[in-house]
N, C-alpha and C. Protein backbone atom coordinates (compact mmCIF):
# COMPACT_ATOMS: atom_id res chain seq x y z
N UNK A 1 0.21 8.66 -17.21
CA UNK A 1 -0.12 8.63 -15.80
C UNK A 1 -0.55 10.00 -15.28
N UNK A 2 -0.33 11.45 -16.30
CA UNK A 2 -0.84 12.30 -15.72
C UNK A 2 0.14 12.98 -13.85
N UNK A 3 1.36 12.41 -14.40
CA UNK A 3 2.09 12.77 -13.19
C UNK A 3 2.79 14.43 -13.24
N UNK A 4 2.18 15.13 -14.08
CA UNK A 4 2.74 16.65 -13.74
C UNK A 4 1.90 16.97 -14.87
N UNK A 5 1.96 18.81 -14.80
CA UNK A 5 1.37 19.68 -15.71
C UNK A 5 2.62 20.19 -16.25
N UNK A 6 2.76 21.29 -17.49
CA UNK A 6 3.73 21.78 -17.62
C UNK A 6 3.19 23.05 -17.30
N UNK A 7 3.56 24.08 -16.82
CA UNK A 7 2.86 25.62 -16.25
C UNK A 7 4.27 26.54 -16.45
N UNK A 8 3.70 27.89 -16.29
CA UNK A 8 4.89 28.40 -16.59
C UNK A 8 5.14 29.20 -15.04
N UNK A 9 6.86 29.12 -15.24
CA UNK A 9 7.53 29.36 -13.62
C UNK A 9 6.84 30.40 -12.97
N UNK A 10 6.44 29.90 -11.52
CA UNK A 10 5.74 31.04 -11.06
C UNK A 10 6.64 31.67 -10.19
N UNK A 11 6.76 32.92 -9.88
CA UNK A 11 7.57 33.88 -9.21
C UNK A 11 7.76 32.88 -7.49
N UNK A 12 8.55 33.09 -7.20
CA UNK A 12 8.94 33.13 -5.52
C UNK A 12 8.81 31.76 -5.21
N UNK A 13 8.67 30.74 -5.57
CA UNK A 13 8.71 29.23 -5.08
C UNK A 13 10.06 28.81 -5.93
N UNK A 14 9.92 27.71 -4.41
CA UNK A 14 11.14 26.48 -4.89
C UNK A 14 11.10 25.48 -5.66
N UNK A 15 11.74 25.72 -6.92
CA UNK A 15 11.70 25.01 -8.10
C UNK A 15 12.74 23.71 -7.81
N UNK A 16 12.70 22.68 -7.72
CA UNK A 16 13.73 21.48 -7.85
C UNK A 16 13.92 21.04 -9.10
N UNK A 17 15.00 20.83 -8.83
CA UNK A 17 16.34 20.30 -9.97
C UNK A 17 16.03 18.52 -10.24
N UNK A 18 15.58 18.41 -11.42
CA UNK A 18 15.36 16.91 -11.76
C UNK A 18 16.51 16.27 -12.35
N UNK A 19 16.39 14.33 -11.96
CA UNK A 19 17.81 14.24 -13.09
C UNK A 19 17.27 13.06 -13.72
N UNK A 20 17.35 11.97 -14.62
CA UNK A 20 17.33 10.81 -14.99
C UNK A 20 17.96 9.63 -14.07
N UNK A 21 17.82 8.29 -13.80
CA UNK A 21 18.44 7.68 -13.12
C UNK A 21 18.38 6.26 -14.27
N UNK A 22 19.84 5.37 -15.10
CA UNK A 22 19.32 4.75 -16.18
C UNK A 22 19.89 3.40 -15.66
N UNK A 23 19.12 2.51 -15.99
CA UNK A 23 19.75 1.22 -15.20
C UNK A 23 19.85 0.47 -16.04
N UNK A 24 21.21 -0.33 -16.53
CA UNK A 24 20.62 -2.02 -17.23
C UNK A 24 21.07 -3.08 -16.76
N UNK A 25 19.43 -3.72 -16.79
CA UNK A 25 19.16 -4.92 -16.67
C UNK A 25 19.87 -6.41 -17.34
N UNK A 26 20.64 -7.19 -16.75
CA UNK A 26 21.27 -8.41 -17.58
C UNK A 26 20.76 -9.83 -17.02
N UNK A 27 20.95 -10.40 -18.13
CA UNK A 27 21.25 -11.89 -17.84
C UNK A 27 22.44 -12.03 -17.32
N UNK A 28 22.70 -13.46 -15.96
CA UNK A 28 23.17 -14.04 -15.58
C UNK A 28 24.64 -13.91 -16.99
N UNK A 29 24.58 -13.96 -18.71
CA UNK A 29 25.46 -14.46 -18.92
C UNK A 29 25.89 -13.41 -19.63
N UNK A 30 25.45 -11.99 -19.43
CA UNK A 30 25.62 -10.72 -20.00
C UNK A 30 24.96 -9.96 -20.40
N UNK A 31 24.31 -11.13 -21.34
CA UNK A 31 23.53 -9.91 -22.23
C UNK A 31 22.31 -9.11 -21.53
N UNK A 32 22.77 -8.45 -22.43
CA UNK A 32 21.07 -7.35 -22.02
C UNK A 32 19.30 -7.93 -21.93
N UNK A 33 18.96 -7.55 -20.68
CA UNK A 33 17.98 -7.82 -20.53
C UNK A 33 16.78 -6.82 -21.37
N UNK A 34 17.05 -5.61 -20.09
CA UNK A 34 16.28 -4.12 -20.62
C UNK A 34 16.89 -3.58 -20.14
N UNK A 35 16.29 -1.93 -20.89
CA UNK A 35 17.70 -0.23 -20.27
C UNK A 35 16.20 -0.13 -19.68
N UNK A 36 16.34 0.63 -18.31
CA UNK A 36 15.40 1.30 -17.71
C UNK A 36 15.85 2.60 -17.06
N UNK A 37 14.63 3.29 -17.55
CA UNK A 37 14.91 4.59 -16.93
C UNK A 37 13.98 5.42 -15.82
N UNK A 38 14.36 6.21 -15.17
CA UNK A 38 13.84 6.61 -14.04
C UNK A 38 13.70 8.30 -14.00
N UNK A 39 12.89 8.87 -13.79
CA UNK A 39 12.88 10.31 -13.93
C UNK A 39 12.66 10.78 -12.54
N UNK A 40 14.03 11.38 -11.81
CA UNK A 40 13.51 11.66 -10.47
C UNK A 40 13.81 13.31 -10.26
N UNK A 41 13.34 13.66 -8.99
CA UNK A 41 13.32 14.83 -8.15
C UNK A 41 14.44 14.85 -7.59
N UNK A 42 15.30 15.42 -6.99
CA UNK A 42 16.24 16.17 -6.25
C UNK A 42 15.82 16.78 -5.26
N UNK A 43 15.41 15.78 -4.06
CA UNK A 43 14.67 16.53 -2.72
C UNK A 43 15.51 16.93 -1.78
N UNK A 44 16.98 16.66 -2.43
CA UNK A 44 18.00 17.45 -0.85
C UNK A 44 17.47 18.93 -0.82
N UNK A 45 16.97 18.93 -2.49
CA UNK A 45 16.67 20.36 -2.59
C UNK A 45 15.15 21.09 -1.98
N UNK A 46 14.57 20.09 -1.48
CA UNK A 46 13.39 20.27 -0.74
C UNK A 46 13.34 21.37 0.37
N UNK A 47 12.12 21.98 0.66
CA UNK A 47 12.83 23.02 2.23
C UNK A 47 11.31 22.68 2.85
N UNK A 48 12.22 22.40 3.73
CA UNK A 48 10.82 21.39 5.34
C UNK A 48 9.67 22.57 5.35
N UNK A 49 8.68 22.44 5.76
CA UNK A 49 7.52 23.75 5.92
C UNK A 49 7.45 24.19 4.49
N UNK A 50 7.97 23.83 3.62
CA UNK A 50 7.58 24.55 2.24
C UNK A 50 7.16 23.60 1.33
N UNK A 51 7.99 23.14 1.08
CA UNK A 51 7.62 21.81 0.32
C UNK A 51 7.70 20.90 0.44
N UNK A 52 7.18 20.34 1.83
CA UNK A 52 6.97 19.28 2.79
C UNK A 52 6.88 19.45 4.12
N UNK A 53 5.96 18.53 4.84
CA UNK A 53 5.87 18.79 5.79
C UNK A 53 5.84 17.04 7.00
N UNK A 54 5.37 15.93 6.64
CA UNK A 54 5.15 15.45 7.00
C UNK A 54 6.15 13.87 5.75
N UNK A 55 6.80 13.18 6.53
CA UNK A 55 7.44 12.19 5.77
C UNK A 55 7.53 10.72 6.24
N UNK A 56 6.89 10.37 7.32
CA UNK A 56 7.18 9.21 8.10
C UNK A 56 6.42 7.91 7.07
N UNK A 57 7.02 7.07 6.88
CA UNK A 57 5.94 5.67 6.48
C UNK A 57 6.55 4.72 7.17
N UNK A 58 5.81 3.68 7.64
CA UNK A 58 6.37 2.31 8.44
C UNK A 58 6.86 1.67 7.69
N UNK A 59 8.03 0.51 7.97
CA UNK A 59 8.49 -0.11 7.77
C UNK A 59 8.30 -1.41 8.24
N UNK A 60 8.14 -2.46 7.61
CA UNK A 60 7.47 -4.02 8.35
C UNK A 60 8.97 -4.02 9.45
N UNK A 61 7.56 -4.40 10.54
CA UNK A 61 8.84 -5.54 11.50
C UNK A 61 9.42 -6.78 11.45
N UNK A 62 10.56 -7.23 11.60
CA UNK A 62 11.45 -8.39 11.46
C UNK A 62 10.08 -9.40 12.19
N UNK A 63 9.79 -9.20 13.73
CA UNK A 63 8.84 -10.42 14.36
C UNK A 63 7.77 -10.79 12.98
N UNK A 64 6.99 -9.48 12.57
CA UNK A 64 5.93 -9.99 11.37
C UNK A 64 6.33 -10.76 10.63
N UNK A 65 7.42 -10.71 9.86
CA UNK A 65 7.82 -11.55 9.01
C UNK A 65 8.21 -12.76 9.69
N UNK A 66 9.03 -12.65 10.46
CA UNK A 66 9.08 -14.25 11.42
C UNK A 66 7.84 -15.08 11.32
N UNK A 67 7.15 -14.26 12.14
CA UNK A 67 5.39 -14.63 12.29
C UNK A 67 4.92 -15.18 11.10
N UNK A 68 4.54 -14.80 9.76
CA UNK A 68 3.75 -15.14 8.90
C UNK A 68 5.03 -16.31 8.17
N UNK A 69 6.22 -16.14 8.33
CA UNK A 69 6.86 -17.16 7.68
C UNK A 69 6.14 -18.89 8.67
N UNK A 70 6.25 -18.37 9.57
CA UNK A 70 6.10 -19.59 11.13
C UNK A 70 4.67 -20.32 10.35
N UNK A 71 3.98 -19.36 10.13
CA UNK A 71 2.42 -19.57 9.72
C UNK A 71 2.49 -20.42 8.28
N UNK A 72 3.53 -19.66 7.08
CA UNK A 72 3.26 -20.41 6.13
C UNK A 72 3.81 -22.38 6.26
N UNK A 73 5.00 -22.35 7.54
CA UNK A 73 4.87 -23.57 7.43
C UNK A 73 4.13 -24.17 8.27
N UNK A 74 3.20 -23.73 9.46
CA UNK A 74 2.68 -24.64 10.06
C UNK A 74 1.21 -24.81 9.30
N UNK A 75 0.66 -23.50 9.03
CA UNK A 75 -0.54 -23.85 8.63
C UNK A 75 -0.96 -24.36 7.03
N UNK A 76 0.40 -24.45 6.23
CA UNK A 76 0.71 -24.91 5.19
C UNK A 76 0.35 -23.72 3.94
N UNK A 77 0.46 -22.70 4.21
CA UNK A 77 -0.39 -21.15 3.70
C UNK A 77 0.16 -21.31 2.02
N UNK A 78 -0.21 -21.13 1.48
CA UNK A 78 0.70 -20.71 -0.32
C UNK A 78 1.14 -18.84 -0.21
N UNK A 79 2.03 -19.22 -0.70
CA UNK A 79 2.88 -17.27 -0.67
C UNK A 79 3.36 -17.07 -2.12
N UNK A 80 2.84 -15.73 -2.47
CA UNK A 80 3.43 -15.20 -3.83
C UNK A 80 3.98 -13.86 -3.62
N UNK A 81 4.85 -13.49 -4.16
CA UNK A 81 6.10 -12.51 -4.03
C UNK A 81 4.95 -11.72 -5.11
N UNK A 82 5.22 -9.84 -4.70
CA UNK A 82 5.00 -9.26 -5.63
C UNK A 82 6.02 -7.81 -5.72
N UNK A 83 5.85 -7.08 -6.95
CA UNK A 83 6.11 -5.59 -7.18
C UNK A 83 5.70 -4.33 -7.27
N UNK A 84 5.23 -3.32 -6.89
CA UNK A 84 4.43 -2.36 -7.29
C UNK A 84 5.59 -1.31 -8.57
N UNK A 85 5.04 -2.25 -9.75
CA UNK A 85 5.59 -1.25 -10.80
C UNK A 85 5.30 0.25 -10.68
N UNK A 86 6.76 0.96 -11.15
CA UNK A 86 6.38 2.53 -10.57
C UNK A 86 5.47 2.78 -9.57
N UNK A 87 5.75 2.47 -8.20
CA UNK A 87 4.91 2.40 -6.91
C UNK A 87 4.62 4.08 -6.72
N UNK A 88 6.12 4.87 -6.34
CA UNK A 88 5.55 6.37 -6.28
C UNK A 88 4.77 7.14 -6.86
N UNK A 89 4.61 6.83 -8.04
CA UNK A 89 3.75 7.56 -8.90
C UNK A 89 2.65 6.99 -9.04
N UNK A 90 2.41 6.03 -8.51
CA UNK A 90 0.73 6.17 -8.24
C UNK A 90 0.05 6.86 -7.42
N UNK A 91 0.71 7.38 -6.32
CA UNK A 91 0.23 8.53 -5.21
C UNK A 91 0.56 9.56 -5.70
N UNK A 92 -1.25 10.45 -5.47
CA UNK A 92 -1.27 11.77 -6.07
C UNK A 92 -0.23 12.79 -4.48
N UNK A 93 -0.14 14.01 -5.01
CA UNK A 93 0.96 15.09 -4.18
C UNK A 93 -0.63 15.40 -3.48
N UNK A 94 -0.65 15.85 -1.80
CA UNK A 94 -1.33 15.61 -1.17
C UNK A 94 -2.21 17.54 -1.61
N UNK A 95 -3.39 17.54 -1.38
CA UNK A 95 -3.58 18.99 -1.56
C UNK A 95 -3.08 19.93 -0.99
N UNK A 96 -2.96 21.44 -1.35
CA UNK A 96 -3.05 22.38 -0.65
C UNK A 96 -1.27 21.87 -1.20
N UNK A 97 -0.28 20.81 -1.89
CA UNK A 97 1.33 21.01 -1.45
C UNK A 97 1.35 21.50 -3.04
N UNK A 98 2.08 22.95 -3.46
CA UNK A 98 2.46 22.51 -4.97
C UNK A 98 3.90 22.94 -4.85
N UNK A 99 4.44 21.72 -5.66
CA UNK A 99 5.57 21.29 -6.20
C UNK A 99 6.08 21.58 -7.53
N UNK A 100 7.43 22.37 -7.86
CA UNK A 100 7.08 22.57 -8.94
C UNK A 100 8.82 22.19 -8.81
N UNK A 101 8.69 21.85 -10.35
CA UNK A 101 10.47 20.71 -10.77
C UNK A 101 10.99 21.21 -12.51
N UNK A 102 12.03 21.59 -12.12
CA UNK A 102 12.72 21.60 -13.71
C UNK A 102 12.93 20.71 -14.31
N UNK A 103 11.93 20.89 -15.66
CA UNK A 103 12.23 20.03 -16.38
C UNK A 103 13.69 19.32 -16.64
N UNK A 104 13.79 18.00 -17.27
CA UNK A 104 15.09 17.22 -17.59
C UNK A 104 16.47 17.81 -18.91
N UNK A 105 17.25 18.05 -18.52
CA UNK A 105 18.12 18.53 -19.36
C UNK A 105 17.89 18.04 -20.86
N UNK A 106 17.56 18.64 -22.05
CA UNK A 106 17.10 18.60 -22.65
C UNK A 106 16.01 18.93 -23.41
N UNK A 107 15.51 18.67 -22.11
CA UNK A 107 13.66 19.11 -22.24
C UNK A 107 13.35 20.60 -21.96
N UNK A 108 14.43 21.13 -21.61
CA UNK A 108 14.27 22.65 -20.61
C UNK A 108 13.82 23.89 -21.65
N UNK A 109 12.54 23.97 -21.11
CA UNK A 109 12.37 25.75 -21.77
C UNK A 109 12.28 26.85 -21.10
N UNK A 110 12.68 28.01 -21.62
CA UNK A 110 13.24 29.01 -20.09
C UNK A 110 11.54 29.42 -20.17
N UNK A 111 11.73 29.58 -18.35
CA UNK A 111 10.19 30.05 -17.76
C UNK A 111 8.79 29.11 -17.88
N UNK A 112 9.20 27.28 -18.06
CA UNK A 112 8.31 26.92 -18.02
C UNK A 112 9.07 25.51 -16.59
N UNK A 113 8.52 24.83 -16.23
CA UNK A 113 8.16 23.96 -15.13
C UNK A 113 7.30 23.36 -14.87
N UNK A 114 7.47 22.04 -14.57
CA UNK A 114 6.49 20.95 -14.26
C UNK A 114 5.85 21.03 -12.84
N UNK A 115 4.57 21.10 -12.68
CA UNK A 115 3.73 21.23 -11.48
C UNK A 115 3.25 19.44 -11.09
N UNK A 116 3.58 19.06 -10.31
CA UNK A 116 3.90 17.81 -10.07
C UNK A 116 2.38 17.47 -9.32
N UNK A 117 1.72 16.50 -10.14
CA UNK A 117 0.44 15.78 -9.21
C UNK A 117 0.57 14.19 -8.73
N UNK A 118 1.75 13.81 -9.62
CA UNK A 118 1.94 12.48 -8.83
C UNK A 118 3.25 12.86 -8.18
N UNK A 119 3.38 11.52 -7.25
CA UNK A 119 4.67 12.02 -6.52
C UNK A 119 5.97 11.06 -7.52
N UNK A 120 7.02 11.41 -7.09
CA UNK A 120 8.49 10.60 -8.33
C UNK A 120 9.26 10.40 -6.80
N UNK A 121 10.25 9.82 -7.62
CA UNK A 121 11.36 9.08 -6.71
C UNK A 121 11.97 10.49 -6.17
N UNK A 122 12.82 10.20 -5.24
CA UNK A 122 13.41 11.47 -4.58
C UNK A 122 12.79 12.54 -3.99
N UNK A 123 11.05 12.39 -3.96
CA UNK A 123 10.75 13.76 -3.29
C UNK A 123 10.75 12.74 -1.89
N UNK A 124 11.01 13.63 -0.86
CA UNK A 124 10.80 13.51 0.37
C UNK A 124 9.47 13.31 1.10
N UNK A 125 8.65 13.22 0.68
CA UNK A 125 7.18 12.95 1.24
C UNK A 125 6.55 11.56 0.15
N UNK A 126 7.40 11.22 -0.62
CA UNK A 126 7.09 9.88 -1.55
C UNK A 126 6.31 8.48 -1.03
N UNK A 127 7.63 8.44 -0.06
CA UNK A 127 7.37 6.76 0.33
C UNK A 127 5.88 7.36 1.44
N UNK A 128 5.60 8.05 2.37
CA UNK A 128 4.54 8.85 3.20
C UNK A 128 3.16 8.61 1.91
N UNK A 129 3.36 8.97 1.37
CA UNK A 129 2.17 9.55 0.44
C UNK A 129 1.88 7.95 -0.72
N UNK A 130 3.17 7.14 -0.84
CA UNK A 130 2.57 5.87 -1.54
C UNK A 130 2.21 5.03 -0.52
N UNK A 131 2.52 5.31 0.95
CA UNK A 131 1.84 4.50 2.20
C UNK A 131 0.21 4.27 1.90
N UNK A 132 0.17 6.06 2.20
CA UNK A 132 -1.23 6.52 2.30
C UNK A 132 -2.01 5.86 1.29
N UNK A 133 -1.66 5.51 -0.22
CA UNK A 133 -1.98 5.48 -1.04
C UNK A 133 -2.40 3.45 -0.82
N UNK A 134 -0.98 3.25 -0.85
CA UNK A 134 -1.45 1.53 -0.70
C UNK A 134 -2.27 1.08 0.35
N UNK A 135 -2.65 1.71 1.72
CA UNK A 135 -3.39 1.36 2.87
C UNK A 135 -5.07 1.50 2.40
N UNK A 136 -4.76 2.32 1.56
CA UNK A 136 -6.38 2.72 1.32
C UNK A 136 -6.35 1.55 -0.06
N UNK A 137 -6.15 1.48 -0.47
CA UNK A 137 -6.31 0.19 -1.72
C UNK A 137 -6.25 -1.06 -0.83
N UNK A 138 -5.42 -1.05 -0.19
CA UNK A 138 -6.29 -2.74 0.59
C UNK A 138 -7.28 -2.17 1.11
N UNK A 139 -7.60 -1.12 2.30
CA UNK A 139 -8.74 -1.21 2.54
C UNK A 139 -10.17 -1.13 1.94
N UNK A 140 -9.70 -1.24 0.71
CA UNK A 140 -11.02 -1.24 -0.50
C UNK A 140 -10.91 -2.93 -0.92
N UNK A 141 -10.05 -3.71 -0.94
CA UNK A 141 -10.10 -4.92 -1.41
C UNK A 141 -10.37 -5.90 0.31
N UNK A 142 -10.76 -5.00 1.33
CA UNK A 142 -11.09 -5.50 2.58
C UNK A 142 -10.01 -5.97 3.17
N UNK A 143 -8.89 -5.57 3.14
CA UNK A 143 -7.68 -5.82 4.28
C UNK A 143 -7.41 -4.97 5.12
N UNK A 144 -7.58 -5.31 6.70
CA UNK A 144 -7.38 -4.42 7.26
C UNK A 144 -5.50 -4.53 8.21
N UNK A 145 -5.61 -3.48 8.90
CA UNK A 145 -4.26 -3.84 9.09
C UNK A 145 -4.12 -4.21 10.37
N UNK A 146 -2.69 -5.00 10.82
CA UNK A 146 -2.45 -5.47 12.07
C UNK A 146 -2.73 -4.63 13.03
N UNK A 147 -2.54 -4.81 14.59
CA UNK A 147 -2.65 -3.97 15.14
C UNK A 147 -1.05 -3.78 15.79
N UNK A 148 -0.63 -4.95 15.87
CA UNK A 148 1.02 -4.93 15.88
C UNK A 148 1.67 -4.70 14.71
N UNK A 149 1.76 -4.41 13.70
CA UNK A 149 2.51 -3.90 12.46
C UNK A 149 1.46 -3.61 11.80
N UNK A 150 1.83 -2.02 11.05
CA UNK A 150 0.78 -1.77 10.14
C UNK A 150 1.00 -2.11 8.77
N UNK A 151 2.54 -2.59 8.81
CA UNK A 151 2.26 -3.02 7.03
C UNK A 151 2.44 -4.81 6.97
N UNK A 152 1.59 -5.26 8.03
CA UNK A 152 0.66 -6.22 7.88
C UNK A 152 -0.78 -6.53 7.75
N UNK A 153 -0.92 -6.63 6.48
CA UNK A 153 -2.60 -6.57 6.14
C UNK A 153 -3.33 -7.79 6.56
N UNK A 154 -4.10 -7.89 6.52
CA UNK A 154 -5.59 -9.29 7.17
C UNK A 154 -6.90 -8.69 6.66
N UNK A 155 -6.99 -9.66 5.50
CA UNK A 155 -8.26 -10.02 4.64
C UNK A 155 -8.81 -11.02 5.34
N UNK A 156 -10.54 -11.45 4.69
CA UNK A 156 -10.69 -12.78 4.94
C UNK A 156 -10.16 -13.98 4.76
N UNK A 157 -9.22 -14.22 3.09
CA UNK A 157 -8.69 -15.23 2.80
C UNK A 157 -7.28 -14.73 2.75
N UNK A 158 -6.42 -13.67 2.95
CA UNK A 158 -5.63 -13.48 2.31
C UNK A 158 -4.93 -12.68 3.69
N UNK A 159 -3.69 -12.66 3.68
CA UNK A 159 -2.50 -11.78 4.48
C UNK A 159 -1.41 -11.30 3.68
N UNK A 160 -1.51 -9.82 4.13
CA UNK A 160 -0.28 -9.66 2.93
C UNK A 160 1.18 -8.78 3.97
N UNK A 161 2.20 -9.20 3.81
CA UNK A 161 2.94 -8.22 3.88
C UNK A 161 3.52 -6.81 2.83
N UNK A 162 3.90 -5.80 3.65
CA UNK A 162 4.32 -4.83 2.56
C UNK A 162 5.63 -4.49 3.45
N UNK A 163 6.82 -4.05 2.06
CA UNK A 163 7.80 -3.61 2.73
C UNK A 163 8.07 -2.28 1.16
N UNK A 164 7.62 -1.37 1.54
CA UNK A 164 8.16 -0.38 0.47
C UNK A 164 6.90 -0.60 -0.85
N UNK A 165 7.48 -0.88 -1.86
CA UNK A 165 6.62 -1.54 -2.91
C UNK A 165 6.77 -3.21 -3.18
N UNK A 166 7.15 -3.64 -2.22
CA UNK A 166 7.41 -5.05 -2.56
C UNK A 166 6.11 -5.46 -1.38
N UNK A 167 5.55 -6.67 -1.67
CA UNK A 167 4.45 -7.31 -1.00
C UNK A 167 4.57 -8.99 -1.19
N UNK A 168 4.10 -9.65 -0.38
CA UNK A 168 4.34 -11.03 0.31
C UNK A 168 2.56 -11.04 0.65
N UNK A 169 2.08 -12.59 -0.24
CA UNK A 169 0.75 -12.35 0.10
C UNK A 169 0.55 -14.11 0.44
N UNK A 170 -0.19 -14.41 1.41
CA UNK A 170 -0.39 -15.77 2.15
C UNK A 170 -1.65 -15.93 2.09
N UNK A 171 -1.70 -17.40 1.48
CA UNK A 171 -3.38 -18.01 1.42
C UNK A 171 -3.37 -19.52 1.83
N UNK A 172 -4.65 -19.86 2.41
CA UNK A 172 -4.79 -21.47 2.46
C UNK A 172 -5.02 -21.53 0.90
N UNK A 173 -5.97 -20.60 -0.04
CA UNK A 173 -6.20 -21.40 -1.46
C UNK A 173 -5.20 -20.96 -2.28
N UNK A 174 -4.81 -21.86 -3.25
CA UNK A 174 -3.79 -21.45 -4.30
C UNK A 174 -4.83 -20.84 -5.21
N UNK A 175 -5.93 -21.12 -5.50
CA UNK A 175 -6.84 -20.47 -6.34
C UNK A 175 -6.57 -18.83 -6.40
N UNK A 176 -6.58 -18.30 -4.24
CA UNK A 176 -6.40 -16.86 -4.54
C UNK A 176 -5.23 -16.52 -5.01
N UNK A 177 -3.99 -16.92 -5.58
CA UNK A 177 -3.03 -16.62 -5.44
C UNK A 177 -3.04 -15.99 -6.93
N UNK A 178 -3.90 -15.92 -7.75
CA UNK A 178 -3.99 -15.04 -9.01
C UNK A 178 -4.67 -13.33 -8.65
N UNK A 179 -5.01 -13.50 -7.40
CA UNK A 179 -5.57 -12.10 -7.11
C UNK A 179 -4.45 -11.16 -7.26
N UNK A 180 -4.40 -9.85 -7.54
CA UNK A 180 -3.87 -8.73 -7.94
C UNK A 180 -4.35 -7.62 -7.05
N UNK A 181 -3.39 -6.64 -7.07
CA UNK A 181 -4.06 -5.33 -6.22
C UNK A 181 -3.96 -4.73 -8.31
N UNK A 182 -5.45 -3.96 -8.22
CA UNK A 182 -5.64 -3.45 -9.25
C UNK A 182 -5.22 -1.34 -8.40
């Protein structure tokens, strides 16, 4: 994915402290599904004006969802649930911000550091910057957004909700319901 460089530590910036985050996945009757792992940032360690500046992203409103639920039963709509696998790291770190993160215990070599071009879990400008990132990808697949909630999209055939990386997408055709955000 091209989500960091390795560079070597540059004098006078704030380096953040990375950690692993490991999850497993089960069946209902124990067993193991999958181990998943997560490689994040440590943004308590962030400092506002330095290595960030701007963090706000919307959050869907409760009425929207009311609304488009109301819709899927009156107007009889088809709805498919989706995920944005590794959602943060598809948004590049915005220009002009560099970020730089210690490598993962293990991985550590003295005087070198990862210069971060995608964003990871835990930085503080993440969910801001995968906003930015998903608004402009519908608006390339022609969805534009509500004017009462912005993470309600309106295509020609298609409505989608977004809440984070999770998305809710409504059609009269079941045909569209194989469409994908690429």
């Amino acid at each position: 994915m091209g989500a960091w460089d390795v560079v070597d530590h540059p004098e006078g910036v704030n380096v953040i402290d990375s950690t692993c985050a490991f999850k497993l996945k089960q069946f209902p009757d124990g067993l193991i599904k999958k181990c998943k792992a997560c490689f994040c940032v440590q943004g308590d360690q962030q400092v506002h004006g330095v290595d960030f500046f701007e963090t706000y992203a919307p959050v869907v409103q409760w009425t929207a969802i009311q609304l488009m639920l109301i819709l899927e039963v009156l107007l009889g709509l088809k709805s498919k649930q989706g995920n944005i696998t590794a959602a943060f790291v598809q948004a590049d770190v915005e220009k002009g911000d560099n970020i730089y993160v210690e490598m993962h215990q293990g991985f550590k070599e003295q005087g070198i550091v990862l210069k971060l071009k995608k964003t990871l879990y835990g930085l503080r400008q993440s969910p801001r910057a995968f906003w930015l990132y998903l608004t402009e990808k519908m608006n390339l697949c022609g969805m534009e957004q509500a004017t009462f909630d912005p993470c309600l999209f309106i295509g020609a055939e298609v409505m989608c909700i977004c809440y984070v990386d999770d998305l809710i997408f409504w059609t009269m055709s079941p045909t569209l319901m194989s469409w994908r955000i690429n």
